[in-house]
Protein backbone atom coordinates (compact mmCIF):
# COMPACT_ATOMS: atom_id res chain seq x y z
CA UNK A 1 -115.28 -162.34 10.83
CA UNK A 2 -115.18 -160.08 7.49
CA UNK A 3 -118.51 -161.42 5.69
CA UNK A 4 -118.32 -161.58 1.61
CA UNK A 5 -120.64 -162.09 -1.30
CA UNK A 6 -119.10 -163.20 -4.50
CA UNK A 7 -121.41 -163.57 -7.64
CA UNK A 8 -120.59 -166.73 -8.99
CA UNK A 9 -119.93 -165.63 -12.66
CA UNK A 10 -117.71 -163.36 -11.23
CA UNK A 11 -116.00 -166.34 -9.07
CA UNK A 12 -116.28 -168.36 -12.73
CA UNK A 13 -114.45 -165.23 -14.44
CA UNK A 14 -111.48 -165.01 -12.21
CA UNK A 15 -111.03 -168.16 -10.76
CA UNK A 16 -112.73 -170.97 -12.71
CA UNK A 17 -115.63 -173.41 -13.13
CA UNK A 18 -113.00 -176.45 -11.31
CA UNK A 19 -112.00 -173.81 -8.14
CA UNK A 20 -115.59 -172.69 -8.10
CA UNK A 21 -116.94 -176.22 -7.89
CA UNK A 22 -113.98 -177.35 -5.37
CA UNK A 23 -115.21 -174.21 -3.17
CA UNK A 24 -118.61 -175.31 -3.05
CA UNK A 25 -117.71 -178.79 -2.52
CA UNK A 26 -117.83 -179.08 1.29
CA UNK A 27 -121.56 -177.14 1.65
CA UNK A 28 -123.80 -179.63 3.47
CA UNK A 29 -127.41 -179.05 5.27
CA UNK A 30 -126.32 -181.99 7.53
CA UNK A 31 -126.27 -180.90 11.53
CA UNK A 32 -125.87 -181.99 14.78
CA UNK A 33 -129.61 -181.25 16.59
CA UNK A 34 -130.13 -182.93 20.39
CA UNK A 35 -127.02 -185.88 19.46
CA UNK A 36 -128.98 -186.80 15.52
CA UNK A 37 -127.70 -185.84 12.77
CA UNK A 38 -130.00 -184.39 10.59
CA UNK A 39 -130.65 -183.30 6.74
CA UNK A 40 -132.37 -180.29 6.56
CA UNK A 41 -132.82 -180.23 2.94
CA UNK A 42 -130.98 -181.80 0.58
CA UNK A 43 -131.81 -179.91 -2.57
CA UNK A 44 -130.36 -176.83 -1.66
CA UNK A 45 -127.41 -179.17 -1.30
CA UNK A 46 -127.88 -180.43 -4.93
CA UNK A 47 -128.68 -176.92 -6.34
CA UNK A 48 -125.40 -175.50 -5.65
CA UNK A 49 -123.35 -178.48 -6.47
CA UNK A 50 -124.42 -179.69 -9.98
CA UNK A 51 -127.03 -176.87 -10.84
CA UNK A 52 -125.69 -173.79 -9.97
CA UNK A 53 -122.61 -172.69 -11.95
CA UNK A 54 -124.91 -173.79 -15.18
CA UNK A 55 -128.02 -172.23 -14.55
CA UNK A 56 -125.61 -168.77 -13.72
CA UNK A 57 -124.06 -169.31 -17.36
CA UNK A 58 -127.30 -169.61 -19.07
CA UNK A 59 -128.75 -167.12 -17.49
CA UNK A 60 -131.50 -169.15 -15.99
CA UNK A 61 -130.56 -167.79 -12.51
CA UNK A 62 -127.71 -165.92 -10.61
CA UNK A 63 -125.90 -167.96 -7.13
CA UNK A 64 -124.15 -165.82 -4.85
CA UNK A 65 -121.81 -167.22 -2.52
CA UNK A 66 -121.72 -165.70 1.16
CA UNK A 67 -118.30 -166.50 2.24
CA UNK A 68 -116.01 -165.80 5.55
CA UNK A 69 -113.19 -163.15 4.14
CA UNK A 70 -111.00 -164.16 7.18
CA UNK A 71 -110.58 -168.10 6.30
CA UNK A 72 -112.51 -168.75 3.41
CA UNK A 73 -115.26 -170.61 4.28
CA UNK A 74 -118.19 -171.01 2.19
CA UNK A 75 -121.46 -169.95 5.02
CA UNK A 76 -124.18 -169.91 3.05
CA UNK A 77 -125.72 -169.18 -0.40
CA UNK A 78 -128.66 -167.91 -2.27
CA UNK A 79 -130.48 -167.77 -5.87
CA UNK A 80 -132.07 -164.90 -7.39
CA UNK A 81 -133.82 -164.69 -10.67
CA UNK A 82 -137.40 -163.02 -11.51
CA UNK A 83 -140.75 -165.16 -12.66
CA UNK A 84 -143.99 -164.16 -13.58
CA UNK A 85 -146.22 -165.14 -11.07
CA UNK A 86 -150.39 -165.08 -10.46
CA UNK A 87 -151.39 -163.61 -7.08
CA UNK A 88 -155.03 -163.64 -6.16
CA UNK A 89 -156.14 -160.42 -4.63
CA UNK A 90 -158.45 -162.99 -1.91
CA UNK A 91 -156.74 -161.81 1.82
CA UNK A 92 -154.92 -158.76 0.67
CA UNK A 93 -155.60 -155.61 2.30
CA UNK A 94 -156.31 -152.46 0.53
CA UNK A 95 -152.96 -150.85 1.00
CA UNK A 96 -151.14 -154.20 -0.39
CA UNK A 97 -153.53 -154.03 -3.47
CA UNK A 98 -152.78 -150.85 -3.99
CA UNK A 99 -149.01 -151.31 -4.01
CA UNK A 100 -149.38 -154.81 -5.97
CA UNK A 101 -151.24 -152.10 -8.49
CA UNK A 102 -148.17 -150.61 -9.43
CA UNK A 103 -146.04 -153.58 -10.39
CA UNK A 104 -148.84 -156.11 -11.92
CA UNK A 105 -151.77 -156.46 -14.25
CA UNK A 106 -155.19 -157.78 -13.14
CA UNK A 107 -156.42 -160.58 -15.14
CA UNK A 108 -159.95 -160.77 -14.74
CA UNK A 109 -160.36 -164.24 -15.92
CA UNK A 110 -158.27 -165.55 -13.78
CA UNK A 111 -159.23 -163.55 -10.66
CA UNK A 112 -155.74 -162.58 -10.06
CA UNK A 113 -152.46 -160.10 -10.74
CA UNK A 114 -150.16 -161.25 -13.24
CA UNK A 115 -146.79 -159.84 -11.65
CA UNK A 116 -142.96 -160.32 -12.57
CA UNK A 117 -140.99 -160.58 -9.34
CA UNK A 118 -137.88 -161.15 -8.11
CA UNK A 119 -137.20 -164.70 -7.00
CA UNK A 120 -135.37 -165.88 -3.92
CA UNK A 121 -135.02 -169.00 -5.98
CA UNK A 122 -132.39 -171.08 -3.34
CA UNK A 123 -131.43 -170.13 0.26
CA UNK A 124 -129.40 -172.23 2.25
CA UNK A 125 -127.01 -171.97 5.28
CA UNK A 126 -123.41 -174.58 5.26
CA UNK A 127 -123.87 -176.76 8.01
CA UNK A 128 -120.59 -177.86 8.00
CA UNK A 129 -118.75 -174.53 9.12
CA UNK A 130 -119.84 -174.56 12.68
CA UNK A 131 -122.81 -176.41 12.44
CA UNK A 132 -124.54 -173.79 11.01
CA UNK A 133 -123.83 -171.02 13.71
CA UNK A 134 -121.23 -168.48 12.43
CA UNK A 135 -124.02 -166.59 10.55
CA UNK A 136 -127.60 -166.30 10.81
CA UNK A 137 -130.98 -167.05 8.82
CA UNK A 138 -131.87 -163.54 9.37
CA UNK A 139 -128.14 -162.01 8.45
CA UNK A 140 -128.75 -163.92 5.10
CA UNK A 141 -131.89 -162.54 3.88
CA UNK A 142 -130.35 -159.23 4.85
CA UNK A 143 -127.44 -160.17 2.33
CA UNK A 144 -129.93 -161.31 -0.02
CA UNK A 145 -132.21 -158.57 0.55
CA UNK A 146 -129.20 -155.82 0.17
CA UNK A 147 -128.71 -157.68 -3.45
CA UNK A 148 -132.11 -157.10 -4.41
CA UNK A 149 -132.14 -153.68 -3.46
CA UNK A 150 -129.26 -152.79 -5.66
CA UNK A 151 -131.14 -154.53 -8.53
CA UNK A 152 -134.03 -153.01 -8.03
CA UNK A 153 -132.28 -149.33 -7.83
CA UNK A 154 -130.92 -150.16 -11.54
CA UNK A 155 -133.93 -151.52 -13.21
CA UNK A 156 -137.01 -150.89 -10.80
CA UNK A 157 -139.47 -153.22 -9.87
CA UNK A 158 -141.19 -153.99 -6.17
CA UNK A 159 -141.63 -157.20 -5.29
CA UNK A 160 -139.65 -160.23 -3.90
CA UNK A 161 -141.06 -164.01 -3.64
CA UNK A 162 -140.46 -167.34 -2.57
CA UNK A 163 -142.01 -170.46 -1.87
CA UNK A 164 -140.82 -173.26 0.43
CA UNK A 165 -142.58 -176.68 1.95
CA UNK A 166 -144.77 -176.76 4.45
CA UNK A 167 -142.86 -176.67 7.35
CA UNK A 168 -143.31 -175.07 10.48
CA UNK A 169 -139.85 -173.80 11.02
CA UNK A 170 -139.56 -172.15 7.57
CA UNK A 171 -143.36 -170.60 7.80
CA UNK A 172 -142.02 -168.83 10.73
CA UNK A 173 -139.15 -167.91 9.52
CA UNK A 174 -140.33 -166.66 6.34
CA UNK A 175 -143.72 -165.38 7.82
CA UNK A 176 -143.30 -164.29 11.15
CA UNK A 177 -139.60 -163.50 11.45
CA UNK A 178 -139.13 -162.18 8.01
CA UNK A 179 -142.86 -160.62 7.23
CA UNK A 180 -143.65 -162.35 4.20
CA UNK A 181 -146.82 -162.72 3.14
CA UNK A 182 -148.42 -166.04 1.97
CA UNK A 183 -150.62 -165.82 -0.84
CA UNK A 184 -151.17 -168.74 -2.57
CA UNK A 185 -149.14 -172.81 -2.64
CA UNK A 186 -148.47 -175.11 -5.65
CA UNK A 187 -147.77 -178.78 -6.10
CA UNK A 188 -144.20 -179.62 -7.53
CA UNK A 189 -144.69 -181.70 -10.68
CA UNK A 190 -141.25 -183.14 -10.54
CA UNK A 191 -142.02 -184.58 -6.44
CA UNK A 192 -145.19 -184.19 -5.73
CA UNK A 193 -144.21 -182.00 -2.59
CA UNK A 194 -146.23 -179.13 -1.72
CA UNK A 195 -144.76 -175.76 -1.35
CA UNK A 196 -146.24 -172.62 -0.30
CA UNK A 197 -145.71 -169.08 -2.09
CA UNK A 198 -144.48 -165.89 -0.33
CA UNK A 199 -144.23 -162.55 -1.14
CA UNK A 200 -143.14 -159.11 0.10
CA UNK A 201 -142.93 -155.96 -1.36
CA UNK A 202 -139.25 -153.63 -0.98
């Protein structure tokens, strides 16, 4: 298996917003797990099917596409763009205040940094190319986290976030397997979910 990543403007340039869409057409979170099918989550579903290709063209965010060179198939994608986010200083050590220093500006009011970082703003695995198995979680940050890098080497910056629902698989993941650090949770206006807010620095 030869592993790709393929921006999706680029994909738009060369092949077109009807391939692009037709490409991206079969990606599904639904798996097989103990004989039940399940839906792991259907929005990064959505995302990449109606949001994607127009958020990339107005600049909102950036898709990449993580694709199997050999056959084609479409494994997995994720979202970057940058925010401006608040992080309270409450839990951090001294050594992560002094690197969150660097990057942010302490707003005294609001007892916390005011810091623009990059966004992992989707991350998803296609459930439908061998249930989810021909590449990993882990392999996919590291794709994700090789794209950041090369941003950050052309126009700085130190920080990469996230946030996710509560769920116990994805706080391990995120947490334990992937060393983020939680620092804070919102409530989504649009569902009334609750999502917690990771960070790391590079």
């Amino acid at each position: 298996m030869t592993i790709g990543v393929y921006n999706i403007l680029d994909l738009i340039e060369s092949q077109g917003e009807d391939v692009v869409r037709s490409l991206v057409s079969d990606f599904s979170t639904k798996h097989e797990h103990d004989g039940e099918e399940v839906i792991l989550n259907p929005d990064i579903e959505h995302f990449l099917k109606e949001n994607a290709i127009q958020f990339a063209k107005e600049k909102k965010s950036v898709t990449y596409i993580v694709g199997d060179n050999d056959d084609g198939s479409v494994l997995g994608y994720f979202t970057i763009a940058h925010k401006a986010i608040e992080v309270p200083p409450a839990g951090m050590s001294k050594t992560e205040r002094r690197k969150i220093d660097r990057y942010a500006q302490y707003n005294e009011q609001l007892d916390a940094y005011i810091v623009s970082a990059y966004l992992i703003a989707q991350f998803g695995k296609n459930y439908q190319i061998d249930n989810g198995h021909r590449i990993t979680g882990d392999q996919l940050m590291q794709l994700a986290t090789k794209e950041l890098c090369d941003i950050q080497h052309r126009i700085g910056g130190g920080i990469k976030y996230l946030d996710c629902e509560a769920d116990a698989k994805l706080i391990r993941f995120y947490q334990d397997e992937q060393n983020f650090h939680l620092f804070g949770e919102r409530i989504s206006q649009k569902d009334g979910k609750r999502y917690l807010q990771f960070l790391k620095f590079f």
